[in-house]
PDB file of N, CA and C in Angstrom:
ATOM      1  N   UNK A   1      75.264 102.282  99.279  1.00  0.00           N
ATOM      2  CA  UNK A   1      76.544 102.495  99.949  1.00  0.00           C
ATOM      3  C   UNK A   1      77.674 102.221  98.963  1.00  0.00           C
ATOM      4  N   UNK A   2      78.888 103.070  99.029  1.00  0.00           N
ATOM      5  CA  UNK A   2      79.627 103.232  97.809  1.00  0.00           C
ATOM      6  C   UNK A   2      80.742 102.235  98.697  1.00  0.00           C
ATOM      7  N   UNK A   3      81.446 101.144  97.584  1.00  0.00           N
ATOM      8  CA  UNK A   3      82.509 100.665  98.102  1.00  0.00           C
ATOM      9  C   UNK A   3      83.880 100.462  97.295  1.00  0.00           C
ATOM     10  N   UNK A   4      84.514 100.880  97.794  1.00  0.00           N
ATOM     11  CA  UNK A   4      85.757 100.820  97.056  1.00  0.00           C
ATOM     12  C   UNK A   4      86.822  99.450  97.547  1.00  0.00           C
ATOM     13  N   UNK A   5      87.543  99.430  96.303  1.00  0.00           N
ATOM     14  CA  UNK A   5      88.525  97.894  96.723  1.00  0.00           C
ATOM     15  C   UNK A   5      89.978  98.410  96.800  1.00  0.00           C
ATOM     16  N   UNK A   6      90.496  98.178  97.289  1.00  0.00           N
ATOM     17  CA  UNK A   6      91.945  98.340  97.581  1.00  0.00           C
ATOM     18  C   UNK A   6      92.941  97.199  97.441  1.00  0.00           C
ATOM     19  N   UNK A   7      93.659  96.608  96.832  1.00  0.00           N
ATOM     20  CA  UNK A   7      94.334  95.553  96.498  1.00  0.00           C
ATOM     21  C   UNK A   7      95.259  95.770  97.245  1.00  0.00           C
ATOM     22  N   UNK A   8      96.380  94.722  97.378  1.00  0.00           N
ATOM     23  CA  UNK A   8      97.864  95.129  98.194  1.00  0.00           C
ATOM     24  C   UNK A   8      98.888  95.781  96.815  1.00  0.00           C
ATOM     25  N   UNK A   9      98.543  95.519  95.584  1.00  0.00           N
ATOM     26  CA  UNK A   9      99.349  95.804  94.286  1.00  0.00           C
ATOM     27  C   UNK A   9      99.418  97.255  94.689  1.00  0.00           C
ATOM     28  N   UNK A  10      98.344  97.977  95.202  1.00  0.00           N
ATOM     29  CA  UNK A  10      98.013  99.370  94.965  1.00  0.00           C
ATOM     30  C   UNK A  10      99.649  99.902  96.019  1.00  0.00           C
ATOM     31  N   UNK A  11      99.697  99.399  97.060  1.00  0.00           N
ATOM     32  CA  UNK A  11     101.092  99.517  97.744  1.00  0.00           C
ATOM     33  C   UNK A  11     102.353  99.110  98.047  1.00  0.00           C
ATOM     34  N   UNK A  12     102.283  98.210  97.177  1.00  0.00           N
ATOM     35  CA  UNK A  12     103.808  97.361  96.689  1.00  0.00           C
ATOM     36  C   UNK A  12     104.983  98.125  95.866  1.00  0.00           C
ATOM     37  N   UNK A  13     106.014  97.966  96.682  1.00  0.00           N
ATOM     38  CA  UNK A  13     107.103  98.782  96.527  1.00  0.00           C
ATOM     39  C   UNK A  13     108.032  98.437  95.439  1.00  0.00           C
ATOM     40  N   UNK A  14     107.356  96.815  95.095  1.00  0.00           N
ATOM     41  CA  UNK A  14     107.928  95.725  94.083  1.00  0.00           C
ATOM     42  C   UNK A  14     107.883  96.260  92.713  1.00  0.00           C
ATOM     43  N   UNK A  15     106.311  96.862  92.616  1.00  0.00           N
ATOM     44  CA  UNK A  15     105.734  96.957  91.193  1.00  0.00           C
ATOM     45  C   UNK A  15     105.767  98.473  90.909  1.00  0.00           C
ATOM     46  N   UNK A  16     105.724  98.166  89.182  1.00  0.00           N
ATOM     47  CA  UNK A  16     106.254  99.712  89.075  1.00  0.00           C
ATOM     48  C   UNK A  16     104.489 100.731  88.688  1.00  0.00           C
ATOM     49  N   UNK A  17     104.194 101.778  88.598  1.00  0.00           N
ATOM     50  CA  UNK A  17     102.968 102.501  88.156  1.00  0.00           C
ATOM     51  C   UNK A  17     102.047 101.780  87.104  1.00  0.00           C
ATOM     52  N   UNK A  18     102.794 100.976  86.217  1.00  0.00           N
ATOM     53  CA  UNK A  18     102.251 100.363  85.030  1.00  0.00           C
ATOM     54  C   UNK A  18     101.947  99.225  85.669  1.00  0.00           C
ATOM     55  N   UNK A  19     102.404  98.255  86.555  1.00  0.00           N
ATOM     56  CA  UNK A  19     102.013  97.256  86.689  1.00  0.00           C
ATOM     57  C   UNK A  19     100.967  96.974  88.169  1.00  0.00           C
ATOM     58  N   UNK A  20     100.485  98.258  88.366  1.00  0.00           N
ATOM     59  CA  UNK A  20      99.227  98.691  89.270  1.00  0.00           C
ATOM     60  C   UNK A  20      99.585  99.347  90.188  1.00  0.00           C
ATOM     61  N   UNK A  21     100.700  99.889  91.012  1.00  0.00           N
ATOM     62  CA  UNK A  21     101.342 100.665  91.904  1.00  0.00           C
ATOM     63  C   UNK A  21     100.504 101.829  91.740  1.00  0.00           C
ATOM     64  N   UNK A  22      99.837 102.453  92.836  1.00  0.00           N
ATOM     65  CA  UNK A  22      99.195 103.574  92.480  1.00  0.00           C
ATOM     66  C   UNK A  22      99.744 104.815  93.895  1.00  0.00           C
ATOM     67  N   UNK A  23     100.534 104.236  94.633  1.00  0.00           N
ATOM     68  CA  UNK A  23     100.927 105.437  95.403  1.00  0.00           C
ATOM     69  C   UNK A  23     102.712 105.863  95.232  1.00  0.00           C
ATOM     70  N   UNK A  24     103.087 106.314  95.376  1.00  0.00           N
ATOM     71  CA  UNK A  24     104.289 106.965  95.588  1.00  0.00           C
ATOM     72  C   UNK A  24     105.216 106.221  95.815  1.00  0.00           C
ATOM     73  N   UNK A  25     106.508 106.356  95.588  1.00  0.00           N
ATOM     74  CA  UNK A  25     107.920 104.900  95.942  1.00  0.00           C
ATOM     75  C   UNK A  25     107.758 105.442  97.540  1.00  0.00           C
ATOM     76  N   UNK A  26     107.679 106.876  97.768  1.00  0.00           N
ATOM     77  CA  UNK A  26     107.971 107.313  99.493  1.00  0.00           C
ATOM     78  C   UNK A  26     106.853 106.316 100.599  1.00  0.00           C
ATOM     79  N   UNK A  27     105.236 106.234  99.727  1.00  0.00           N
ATOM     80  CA  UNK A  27     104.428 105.597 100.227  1.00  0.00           C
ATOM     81  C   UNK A  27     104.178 104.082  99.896  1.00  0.00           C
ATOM     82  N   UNK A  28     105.253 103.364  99.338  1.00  0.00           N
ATOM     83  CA  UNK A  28     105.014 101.967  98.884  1.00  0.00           C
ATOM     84  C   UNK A  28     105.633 101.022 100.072  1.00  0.00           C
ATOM     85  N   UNK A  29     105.232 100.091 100.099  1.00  0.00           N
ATOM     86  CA  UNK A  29     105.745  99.218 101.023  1.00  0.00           C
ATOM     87  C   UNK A  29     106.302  98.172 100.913  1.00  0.00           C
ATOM     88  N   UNK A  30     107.241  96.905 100.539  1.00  0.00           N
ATOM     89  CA  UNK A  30     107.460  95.603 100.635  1.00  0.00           C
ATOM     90  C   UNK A  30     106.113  94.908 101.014  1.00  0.00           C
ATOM     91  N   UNK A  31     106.090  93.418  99.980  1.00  0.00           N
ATOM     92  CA  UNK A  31     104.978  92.827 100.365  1.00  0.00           C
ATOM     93  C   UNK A  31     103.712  93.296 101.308  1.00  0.00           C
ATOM     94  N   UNK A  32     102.984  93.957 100.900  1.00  0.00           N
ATOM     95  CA  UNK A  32     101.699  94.566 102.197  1.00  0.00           C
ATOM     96  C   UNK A  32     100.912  93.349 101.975  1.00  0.00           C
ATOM     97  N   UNK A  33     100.560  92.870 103.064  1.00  0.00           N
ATOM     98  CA  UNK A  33      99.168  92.253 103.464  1.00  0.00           C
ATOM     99  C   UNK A  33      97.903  92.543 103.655  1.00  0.00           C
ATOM    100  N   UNK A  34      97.041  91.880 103.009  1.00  0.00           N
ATOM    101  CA  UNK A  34      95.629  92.718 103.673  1.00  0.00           C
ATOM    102  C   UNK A  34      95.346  93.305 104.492  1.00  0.00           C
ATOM    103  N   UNK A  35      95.670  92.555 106.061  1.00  0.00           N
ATOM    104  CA  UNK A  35      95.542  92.796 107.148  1.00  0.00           C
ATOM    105  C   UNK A  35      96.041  94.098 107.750  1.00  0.00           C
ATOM    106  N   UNK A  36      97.192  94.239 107.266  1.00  0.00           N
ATOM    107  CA  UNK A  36      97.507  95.914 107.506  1.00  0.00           C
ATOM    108  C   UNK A  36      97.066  96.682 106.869  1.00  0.00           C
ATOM    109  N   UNK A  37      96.291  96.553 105.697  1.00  0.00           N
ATOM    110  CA  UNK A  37      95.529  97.593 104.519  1.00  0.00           C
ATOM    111  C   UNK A  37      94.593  97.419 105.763  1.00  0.00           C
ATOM    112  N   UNK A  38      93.700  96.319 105.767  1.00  0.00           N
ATOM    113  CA  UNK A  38      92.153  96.597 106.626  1.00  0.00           C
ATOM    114  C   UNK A  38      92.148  97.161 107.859  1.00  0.00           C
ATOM    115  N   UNK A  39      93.728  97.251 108.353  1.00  0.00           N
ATOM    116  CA  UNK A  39      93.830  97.818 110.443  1.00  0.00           C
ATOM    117  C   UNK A  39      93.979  99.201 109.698  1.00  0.00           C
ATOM    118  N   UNK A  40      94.952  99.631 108.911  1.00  0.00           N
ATOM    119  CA  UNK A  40      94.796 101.295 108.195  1.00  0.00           C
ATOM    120  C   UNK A  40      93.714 101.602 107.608  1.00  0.00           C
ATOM    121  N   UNK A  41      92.584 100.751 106.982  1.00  0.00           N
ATOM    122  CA  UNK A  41      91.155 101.308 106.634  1.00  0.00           C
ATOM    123  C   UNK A  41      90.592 101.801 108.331  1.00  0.00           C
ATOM    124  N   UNK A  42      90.809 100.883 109.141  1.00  0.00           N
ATOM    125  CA  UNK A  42      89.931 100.996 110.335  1.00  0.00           C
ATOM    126  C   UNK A  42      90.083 102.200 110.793  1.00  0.00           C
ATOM    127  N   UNK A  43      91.512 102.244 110.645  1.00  0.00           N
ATOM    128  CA  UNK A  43      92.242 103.420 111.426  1.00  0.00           C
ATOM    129  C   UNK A  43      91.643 105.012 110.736  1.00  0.00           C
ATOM    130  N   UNK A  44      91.224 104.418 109.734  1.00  0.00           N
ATOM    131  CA  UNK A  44      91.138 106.123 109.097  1.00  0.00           C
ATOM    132  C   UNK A  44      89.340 106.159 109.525  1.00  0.00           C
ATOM    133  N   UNK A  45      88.792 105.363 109.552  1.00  0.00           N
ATOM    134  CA  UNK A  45      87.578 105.460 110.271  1.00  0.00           C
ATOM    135  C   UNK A  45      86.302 104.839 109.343  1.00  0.00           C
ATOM    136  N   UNK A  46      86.834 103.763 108.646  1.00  0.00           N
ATOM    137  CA  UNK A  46      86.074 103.336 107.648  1.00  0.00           C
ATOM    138  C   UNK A  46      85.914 101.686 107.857  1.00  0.00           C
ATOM    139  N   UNK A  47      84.819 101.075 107.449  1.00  0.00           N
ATOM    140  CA  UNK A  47      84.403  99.317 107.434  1.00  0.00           C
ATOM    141  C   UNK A  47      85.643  98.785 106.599  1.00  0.00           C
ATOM    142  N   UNK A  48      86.150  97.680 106.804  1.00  0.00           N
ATOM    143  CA  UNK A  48      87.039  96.918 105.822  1.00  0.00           C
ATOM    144  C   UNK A  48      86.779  95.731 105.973  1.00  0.00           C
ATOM    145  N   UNK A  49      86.674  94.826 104.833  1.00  0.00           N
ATOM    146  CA  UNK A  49      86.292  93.639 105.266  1.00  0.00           C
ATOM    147  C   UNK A  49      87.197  92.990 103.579  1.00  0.00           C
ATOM    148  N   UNK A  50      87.976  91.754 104.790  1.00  0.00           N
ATOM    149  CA  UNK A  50      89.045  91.147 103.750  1.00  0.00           C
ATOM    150  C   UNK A  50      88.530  90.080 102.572  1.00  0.00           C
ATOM    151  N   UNK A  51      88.753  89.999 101.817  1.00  0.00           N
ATOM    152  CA  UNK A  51      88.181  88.636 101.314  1.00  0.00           C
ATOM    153  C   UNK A  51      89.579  88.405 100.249  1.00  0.00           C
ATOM    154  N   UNK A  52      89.827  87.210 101.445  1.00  0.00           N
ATOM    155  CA  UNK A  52      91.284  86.583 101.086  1.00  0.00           C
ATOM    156  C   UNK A  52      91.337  85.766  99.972  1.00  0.00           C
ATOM    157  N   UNK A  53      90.645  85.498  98.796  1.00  0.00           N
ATOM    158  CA  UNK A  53      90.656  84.181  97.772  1.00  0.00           C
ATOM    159  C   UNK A  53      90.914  84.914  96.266  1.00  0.00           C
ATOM    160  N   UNK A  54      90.992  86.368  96.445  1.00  0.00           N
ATOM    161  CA  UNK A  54      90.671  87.237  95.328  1.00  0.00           C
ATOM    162  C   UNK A  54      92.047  87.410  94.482  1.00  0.00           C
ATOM    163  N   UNK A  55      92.653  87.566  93.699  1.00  0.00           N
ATOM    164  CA  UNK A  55      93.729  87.967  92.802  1.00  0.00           C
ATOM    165  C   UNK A  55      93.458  88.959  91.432  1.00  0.00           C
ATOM    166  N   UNK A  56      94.597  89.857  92.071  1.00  0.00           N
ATOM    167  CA  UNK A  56      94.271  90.994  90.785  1.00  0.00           C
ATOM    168  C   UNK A  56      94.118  90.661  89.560  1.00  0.00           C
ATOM    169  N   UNK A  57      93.589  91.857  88.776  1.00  0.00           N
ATOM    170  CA  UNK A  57      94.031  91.311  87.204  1.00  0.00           C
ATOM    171  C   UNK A  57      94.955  91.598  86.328  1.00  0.00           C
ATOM    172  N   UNK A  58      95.854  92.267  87.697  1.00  0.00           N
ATOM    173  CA  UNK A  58      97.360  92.214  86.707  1.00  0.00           C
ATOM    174  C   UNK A  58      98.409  91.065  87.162  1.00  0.00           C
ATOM    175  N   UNK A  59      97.816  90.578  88.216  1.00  0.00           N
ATOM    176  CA  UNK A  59      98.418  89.104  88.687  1.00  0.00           C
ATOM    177  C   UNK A  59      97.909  88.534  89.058  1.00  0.00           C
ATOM    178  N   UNK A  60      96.881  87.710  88.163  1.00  0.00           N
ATOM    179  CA  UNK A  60      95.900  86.488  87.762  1.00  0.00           C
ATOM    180  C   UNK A  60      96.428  85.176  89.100  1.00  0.00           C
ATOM    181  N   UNK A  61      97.913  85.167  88.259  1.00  0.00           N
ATOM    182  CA  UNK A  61      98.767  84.182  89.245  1.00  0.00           C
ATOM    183  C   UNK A  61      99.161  84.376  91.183  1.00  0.00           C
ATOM    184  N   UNK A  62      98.638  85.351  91.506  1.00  0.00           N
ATOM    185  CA  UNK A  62      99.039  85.700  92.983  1.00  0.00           C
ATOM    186  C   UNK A  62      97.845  85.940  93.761  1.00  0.00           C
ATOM    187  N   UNK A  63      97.021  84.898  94.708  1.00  0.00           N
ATOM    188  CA  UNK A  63      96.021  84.886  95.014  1.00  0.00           C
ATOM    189  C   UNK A  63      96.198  85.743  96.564  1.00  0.00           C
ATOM    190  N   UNK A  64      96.865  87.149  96.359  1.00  0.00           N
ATOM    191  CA  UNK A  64      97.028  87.648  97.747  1.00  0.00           C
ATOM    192  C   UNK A  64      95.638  88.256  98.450  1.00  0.00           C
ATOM    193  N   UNK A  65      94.566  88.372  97.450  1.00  0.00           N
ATOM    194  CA  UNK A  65      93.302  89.230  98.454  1.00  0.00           C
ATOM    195  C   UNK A  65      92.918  90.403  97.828  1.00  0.00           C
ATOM    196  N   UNK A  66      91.752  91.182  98.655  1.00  0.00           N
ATOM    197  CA  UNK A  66      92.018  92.403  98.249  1.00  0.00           C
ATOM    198  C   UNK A  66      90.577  92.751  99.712  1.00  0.00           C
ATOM    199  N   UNK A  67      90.922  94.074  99.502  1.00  0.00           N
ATOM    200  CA  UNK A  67      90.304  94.527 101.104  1.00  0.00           C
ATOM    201  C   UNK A  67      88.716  95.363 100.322  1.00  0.00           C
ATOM    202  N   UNK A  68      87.896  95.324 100.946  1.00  0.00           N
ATOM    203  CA  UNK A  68      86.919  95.907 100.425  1.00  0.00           C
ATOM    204  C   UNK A  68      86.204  97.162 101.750  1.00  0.00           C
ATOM    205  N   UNK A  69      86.467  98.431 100.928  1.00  0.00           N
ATOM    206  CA  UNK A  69      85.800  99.521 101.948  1.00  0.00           C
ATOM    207  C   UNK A  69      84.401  99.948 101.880  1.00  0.00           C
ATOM    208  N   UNK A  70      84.006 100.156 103.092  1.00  0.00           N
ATOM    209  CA  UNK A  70      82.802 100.649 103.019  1.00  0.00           C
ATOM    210  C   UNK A  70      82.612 101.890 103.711  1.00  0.00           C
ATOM    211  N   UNK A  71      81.744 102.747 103.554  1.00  0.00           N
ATOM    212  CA  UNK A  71      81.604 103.840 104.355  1.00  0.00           C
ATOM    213  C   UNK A  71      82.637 105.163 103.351  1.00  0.00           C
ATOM    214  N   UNK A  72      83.354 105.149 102.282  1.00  0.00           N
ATOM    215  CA  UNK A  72      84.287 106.359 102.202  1.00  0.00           C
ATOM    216  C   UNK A  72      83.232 107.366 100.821  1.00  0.00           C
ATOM    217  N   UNK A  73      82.202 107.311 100.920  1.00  0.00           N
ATOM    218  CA  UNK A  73      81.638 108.109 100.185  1.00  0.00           C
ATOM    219  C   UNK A  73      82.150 109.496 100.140  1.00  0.00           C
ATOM    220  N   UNK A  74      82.680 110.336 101.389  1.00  0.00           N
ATOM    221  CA  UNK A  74      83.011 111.650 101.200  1.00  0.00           C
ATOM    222  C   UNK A  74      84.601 111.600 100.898  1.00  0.00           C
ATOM    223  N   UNK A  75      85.168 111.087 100.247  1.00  0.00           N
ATOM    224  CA  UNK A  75      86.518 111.021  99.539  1.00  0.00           C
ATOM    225  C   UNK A  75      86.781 110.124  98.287  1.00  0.00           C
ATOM    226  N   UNK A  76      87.329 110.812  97.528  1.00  0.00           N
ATOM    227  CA  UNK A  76      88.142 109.799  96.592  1.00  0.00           C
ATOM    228  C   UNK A  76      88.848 108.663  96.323  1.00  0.00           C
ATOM    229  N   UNK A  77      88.474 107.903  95.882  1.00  0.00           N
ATOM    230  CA  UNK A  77      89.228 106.436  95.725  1.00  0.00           C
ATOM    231  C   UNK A  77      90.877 106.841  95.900  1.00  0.00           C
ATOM    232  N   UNK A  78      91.388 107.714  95.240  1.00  0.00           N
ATOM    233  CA  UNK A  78      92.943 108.385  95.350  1.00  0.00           C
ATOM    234  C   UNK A  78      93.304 108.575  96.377  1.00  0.00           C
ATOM    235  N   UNK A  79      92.689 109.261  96.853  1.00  0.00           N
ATOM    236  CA  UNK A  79      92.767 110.311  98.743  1.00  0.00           C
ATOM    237  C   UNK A  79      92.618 109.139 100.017  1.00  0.00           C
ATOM    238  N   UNK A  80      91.471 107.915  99.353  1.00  0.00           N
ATOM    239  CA  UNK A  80      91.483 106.706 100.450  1.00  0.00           C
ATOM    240  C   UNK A  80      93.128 105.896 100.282  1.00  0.00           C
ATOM    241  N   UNK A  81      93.341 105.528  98.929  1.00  0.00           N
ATOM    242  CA  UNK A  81      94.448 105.428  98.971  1.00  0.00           C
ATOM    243  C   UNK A  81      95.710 105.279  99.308  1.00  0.00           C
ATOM    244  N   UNK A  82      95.916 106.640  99.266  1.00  0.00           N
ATOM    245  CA  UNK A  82      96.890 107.463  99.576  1.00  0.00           C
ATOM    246  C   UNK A  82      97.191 107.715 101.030  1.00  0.00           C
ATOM    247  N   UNK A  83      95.839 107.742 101.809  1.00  0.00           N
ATOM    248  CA  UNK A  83      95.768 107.506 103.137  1.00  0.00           C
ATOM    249  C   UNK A  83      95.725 106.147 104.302  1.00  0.00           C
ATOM    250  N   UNK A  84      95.648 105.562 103.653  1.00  0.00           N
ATOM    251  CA  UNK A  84      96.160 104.067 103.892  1.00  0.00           C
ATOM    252  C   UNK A  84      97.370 103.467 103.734  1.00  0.00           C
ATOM    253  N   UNK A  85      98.240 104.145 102.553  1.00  0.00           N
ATOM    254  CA  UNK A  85      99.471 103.789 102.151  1.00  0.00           C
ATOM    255  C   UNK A  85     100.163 104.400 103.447  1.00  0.00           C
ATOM    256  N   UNK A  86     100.132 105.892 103.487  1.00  0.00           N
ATOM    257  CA  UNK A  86     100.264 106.415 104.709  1.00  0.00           C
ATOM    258  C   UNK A  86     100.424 105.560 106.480  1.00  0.00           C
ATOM    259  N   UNK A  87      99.376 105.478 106.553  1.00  0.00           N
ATOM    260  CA  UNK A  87      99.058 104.466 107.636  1.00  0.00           C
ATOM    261  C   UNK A  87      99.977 102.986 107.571  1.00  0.00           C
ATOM    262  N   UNK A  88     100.141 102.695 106.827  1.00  0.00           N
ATOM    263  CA  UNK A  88     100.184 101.318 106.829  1.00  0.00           C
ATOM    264  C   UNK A  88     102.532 101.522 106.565  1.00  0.00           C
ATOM    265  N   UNK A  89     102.838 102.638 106.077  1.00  0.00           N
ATOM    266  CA  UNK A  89     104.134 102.856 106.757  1.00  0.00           C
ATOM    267  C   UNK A  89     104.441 103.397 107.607  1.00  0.00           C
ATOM    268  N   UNK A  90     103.285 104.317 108.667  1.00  0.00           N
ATOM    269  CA  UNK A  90     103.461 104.364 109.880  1.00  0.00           C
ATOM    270  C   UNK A  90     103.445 103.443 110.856  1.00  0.00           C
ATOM    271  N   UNK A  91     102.638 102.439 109.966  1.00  0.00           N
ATOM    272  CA  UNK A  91     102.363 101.198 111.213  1.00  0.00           C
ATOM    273  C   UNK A  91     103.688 100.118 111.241  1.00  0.00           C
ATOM    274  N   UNK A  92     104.609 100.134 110.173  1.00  0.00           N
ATOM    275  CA  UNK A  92     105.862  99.131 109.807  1.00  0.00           C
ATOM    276  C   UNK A  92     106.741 100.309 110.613  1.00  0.00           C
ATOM    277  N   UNK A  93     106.672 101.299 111.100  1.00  0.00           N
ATOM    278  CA  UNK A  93     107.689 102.330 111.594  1.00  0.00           C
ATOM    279  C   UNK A  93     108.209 102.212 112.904  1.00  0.00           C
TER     280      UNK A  93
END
């Protein structure tokens, strides 16, 4: 089973492309929390399971988490993404 990780860096509106931002300024958000990454994994129809103790490795220093997916074998790490970023500013809307 293929699993992909999703950090909150990946949707932070804070950080710029270089410093791990991987969706769009239209799709970035202020501070995201796991918890709304893992209710927008759910939402798109996929396992998420948080594991809160984790910190990226572009910020060693910020122990925010990172969400771990399961189930997205028929899409791209990009396209899961991208579709969560989605979700997760519909859900602040």
């Amino acid at each position: 089973m293929v699993e992909n990780v999703i950090w909150p860096a990946y949707l932070d509106a804070s950080l710029s492309r270089a410093d791990g931002r991987r969706v769009s300024e239209e799709l970035a958000v202020d501070e995201p929390s796991v918890d709304e990454i893992a209710k927008a994994v759910q939402q798109i129809g996929y396992d998420a399971t948080i594991e809160r103790d984790k910190a990226y490795s572009r910020e060693p220093w910020a122990r925010r988490g990172r969400v771990v997916v399961r189930g997205a074998e028929d899409s791209s790490k990009n396209d899961l993404v991208q579709a969560v970023a989605a979700y997760v500013v519909a859900m602040r809307e």
